[in-house]
C-alpha atoms as a PDB file:
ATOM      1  CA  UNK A   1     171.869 171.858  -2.200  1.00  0.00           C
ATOM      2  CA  UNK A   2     171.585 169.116   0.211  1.00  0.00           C
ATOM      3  CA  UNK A   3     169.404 167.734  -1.999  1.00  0.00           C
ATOM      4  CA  UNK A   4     171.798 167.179  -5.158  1.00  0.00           C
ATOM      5  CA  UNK A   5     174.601 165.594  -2.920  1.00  0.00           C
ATOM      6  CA  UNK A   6     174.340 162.071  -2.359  1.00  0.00           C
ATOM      7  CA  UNK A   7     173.659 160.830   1.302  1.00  0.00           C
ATOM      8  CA  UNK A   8     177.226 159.221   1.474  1.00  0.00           C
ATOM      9  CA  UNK A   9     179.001 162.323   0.185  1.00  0.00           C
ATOM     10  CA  UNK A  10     177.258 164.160   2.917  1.00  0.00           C
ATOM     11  CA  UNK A  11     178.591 161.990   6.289  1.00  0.00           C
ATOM     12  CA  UNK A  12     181.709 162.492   4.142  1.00  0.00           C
ATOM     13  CA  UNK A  13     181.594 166.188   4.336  1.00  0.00           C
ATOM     14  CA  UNK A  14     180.036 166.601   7.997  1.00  0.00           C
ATOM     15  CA  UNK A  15     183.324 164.258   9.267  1.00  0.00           C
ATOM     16  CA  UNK A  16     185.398 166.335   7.587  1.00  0.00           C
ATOM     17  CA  UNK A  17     183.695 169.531   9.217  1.00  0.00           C
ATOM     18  CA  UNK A  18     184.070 167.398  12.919  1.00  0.00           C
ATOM     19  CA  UNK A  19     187.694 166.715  12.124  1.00  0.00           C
ATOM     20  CA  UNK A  20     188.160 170.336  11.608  1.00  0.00           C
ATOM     21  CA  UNK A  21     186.425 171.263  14.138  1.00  0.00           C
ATOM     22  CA  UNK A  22     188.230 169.539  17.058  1.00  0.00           C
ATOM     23  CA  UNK A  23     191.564 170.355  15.159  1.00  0.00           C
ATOM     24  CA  UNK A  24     190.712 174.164  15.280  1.00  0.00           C
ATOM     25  CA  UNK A  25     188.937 173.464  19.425  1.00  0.00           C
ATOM     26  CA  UNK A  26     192.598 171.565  20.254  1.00  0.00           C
ATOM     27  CA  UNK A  27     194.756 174.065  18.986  1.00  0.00           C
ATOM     28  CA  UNK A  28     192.801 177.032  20.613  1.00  0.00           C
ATOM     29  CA  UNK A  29     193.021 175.030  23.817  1.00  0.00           C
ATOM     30  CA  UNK A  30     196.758 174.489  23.217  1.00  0.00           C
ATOM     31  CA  UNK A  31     197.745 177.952  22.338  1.00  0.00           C
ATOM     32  CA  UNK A  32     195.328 179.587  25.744  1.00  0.00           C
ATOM     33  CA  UNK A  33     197.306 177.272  27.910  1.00  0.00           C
ATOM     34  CA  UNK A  34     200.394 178.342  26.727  1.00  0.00           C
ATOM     35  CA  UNK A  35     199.441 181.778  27.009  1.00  0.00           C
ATOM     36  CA  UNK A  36     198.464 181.180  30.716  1.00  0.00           C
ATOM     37  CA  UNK A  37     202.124 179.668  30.949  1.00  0.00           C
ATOM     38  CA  UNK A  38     203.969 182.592  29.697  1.00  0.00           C
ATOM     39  CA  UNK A  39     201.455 185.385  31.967  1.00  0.00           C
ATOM     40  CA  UNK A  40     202.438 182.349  35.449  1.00  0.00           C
ATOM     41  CA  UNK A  41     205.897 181.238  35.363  1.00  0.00           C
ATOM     42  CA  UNK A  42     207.501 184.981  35.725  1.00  0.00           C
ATOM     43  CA  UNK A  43     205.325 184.943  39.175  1.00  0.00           C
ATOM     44  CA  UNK A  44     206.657 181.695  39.763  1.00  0.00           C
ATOM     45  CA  UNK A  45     209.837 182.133  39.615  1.00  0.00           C
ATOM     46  CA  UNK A  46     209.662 185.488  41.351  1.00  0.00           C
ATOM     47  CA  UNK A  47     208.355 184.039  44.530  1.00  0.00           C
ATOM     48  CA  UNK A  48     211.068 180.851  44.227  1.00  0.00           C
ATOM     49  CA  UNK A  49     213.564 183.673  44.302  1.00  0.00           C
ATOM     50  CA  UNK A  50     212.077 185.574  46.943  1.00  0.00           C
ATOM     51  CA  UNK A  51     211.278 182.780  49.101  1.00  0.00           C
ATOM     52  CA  UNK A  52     213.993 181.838  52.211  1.00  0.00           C
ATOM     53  CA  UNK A  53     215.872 178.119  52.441  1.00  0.00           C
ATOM     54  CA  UNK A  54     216.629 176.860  54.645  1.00  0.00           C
ATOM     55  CA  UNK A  55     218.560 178.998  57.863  1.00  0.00           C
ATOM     56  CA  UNK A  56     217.100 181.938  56.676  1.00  0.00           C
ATOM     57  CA  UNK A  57     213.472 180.366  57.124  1.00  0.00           C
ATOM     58  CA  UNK A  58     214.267 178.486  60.575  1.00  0.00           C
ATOM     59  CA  UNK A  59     215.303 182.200  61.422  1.00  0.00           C
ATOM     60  CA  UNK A  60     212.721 184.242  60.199  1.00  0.00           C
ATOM     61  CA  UNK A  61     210.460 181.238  62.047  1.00  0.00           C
ATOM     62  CA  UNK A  62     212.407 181.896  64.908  1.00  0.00           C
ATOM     63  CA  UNK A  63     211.557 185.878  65.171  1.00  0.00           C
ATOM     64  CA  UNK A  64     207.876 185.339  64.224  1.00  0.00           C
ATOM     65  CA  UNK A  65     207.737 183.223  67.631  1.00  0.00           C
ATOM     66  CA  UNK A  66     209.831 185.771  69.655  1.00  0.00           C
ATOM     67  CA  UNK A  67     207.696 188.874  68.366  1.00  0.00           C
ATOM     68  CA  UNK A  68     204.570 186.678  69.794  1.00  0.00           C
ATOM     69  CA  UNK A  69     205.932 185.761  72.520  1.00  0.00           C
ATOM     70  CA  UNK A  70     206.788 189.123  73.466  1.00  0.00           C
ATOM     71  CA  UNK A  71     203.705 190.645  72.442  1.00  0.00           C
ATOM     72  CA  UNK A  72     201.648 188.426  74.958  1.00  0.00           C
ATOM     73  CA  UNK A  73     204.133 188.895  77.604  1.00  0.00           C
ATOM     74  CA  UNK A  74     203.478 192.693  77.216  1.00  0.00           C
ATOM     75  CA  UNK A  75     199.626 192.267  76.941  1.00  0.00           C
ATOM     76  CA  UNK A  76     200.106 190.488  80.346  1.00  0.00           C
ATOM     77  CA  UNK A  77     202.291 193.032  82.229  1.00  0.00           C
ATOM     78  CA  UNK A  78     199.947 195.704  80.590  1.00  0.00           C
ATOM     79  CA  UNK A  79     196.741 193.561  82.573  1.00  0.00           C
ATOM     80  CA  UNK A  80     198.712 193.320  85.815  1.00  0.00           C
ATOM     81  CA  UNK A  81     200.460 196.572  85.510  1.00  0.00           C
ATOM     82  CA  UNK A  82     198.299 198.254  88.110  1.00  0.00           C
ATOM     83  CA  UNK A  83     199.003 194.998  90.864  1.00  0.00           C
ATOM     84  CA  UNK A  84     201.970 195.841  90.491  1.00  0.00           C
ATOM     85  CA  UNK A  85     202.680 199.343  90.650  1.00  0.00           C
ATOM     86  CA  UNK A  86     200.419 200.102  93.777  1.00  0.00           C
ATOM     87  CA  UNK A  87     201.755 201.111  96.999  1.00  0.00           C
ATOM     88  CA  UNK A  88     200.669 198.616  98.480  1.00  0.00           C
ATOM     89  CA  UNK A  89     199.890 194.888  97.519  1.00  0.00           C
ATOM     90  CA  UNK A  90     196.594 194.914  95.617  1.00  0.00           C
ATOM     91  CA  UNK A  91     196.645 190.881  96.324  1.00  0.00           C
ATOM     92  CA  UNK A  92     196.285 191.447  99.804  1.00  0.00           C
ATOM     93  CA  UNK A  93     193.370 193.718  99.859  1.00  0.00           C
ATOM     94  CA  UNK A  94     191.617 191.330  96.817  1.00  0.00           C
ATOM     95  CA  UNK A  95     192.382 188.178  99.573  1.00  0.00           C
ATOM     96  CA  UNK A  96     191.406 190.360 102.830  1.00  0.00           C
ATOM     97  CA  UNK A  97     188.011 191.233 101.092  1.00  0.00           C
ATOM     98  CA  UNK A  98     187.150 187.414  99.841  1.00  0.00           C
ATOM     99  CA  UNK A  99     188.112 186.006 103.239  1.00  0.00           C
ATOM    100  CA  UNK A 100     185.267 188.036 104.519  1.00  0.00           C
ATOM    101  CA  UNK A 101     182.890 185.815 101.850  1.00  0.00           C
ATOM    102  CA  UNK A 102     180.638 183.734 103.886  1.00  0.00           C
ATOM    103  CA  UNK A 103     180.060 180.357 102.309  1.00  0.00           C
ATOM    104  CA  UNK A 104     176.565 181.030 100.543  1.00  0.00           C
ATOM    105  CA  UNK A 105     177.757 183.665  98.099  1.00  0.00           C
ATOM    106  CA  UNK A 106     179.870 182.926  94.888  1.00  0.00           C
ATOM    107  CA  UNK A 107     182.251 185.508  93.417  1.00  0.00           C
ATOM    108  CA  UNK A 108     182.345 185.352  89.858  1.00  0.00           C
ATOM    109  CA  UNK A 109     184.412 188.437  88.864  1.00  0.00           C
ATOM    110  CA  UNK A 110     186.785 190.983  90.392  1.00  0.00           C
ATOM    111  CA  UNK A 111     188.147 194.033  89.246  1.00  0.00           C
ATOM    112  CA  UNK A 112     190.647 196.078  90.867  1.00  0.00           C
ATOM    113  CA  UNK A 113     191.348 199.759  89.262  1.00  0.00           C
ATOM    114  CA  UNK A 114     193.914 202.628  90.024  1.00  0.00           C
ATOM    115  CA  UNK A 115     193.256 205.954  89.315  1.00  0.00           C
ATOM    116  CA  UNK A 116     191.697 208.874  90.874  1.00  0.00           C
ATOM    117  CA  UNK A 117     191.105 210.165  94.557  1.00  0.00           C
ATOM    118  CA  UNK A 118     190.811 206.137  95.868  1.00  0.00           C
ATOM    119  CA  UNK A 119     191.649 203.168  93.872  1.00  0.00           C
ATOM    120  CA  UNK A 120     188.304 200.876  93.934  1.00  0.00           C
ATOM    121  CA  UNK A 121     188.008 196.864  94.134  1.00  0.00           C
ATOM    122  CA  UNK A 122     184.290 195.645  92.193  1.00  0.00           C
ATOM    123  CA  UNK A 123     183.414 192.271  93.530  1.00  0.00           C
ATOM    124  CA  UNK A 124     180.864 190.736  91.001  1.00  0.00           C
ATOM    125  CA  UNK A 125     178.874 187.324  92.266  1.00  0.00           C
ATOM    126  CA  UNK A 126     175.487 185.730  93.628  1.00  0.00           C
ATOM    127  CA  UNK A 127     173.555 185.005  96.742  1.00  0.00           C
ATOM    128  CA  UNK A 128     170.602 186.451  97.939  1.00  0.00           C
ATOM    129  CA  UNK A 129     170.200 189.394  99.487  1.00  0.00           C
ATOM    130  CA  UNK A 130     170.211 188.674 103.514  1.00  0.00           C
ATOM    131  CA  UNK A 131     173.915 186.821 102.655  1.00  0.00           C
ATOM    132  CA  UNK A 132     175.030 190.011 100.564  1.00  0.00           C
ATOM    133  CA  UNK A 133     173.936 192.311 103.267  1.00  0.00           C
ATOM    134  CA  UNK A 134     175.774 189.842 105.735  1.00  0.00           C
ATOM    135  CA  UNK A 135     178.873 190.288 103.506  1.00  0.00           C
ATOM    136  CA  UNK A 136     178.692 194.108 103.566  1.00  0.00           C
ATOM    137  CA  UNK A 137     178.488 194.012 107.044  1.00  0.00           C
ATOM    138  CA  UNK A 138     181.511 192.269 107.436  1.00  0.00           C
ATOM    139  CA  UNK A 139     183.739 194.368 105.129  1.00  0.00           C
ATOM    140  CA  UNK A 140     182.404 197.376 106.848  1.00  0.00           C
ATOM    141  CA  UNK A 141     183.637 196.311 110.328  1.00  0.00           C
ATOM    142  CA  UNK A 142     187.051 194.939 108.727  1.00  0.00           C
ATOM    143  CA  UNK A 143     188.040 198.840 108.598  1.00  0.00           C
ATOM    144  CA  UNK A 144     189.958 198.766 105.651  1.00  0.00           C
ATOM    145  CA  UNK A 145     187.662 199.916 103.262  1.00  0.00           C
ATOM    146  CA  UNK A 146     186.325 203.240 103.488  1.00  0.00           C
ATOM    147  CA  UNK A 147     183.733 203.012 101.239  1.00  0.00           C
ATOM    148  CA  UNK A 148     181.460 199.397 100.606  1.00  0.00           C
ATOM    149  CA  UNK A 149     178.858 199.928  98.420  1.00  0.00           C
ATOM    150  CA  UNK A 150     175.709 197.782  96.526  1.00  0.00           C
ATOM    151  CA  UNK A 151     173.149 198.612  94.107  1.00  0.00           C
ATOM    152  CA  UNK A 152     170.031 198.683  95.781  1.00  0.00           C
ATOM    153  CA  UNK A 153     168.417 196.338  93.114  1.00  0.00           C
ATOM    154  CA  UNK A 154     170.720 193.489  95.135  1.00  0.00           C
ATOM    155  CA  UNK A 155     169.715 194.856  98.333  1.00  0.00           C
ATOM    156  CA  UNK A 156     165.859 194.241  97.870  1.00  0.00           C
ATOM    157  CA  UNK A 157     166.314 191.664  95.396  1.00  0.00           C
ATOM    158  CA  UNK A 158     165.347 192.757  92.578  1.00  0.00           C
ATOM    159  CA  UNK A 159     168.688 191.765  90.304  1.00  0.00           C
ATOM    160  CA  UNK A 160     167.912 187.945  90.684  1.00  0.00           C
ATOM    161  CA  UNK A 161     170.538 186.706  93.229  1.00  0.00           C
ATOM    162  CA  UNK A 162     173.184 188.700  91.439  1.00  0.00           C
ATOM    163  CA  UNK A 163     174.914 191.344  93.088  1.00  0.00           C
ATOM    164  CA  UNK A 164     177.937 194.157  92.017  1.00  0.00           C
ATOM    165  CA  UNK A 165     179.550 195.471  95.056  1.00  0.00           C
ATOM    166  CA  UNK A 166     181.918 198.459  94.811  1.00  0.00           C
ATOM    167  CA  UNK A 167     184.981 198.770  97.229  1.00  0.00           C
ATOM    168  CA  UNK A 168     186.640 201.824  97.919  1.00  0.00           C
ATOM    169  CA  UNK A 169     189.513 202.562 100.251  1.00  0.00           C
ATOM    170  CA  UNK A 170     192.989 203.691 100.764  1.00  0.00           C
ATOM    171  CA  UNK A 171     195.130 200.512  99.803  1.00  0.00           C
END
């Protein structure tokens, strides 16, 4: 058939086909965004209503803050709960133990925990052995700890300059 219809006839018929075409592509395009209109705006306008303005908002603001700032206060008094709820000051043993330290040895971490017969101080740090020995020695003859003792890996020097000493004692 393509044959028996002049060439001009034919670029008249394949515009008309485009025209159609882009006519039928436009109003498919113009009828899915409307659809996706109508299925948004009720969400829309259901979180505009449900949103706060204004003093509502600077309250609600306000609370959020509060509730955080009372959660970390109670994180902290949770963390130094144990300070202070002991008999006697756990600061005082903590600073009576470190101003035994001598100068070569580095205390990188302390723990102090209730519970049980004794409550128990872990001093975690470096220095080599003959200094860690040293510092035993020294909290032994201070007399207020009943108990000092070090992994034997620290001792002998096995644990690389790194030591974990465990303090027990009535305080």
């Amino acid at each position: 058939m393509t044959n028996l219809i002049p060439l001009e006839a034919q670029k008249d018929l394949w515009q008309e086909y485009r025209a159609r075409f882009i006519i039928t592509l436009s109003v498919f395009l113009i009828a899915l965004a409307l659809l996706a209109l109508v299925v948004l705006v009720p969400s829309f306008i259901a979180l505009e209503v449900m949103s706060p303005r204004g003093e509502s908002a600077q309250l609600i603001r306000a609370n959020d803050s509060e509730v955080a700032l009372l959660s970390r206060v109670q994180g902290i008094v949770l963390q130094i709960g144990p300070v202070l709820s002991s008999t006697s000051s756990a600061t005082s043993v903590i600073r009576a133990a470190l101003a035994q330290k001598p100068n070569r040895v580095s205390i990188d971490h302390i723990v102090y925990t209730r519970g049980g017969d004794t409550p128990q101080l872990i001093l975690s740090g470096s220095g080599s052995r003959s200094v860690v020995s040293e510092y035993r020695n020294a909290l032994l003859l201070l007399n207020r700890f009943t108990s000092v003792s070090i992994p034997v890996g620290a001792l002998v020097g096995s644990a690389d300059g790194n030591f974990s000493m465990t303090l027990g004692g009535t305080f």
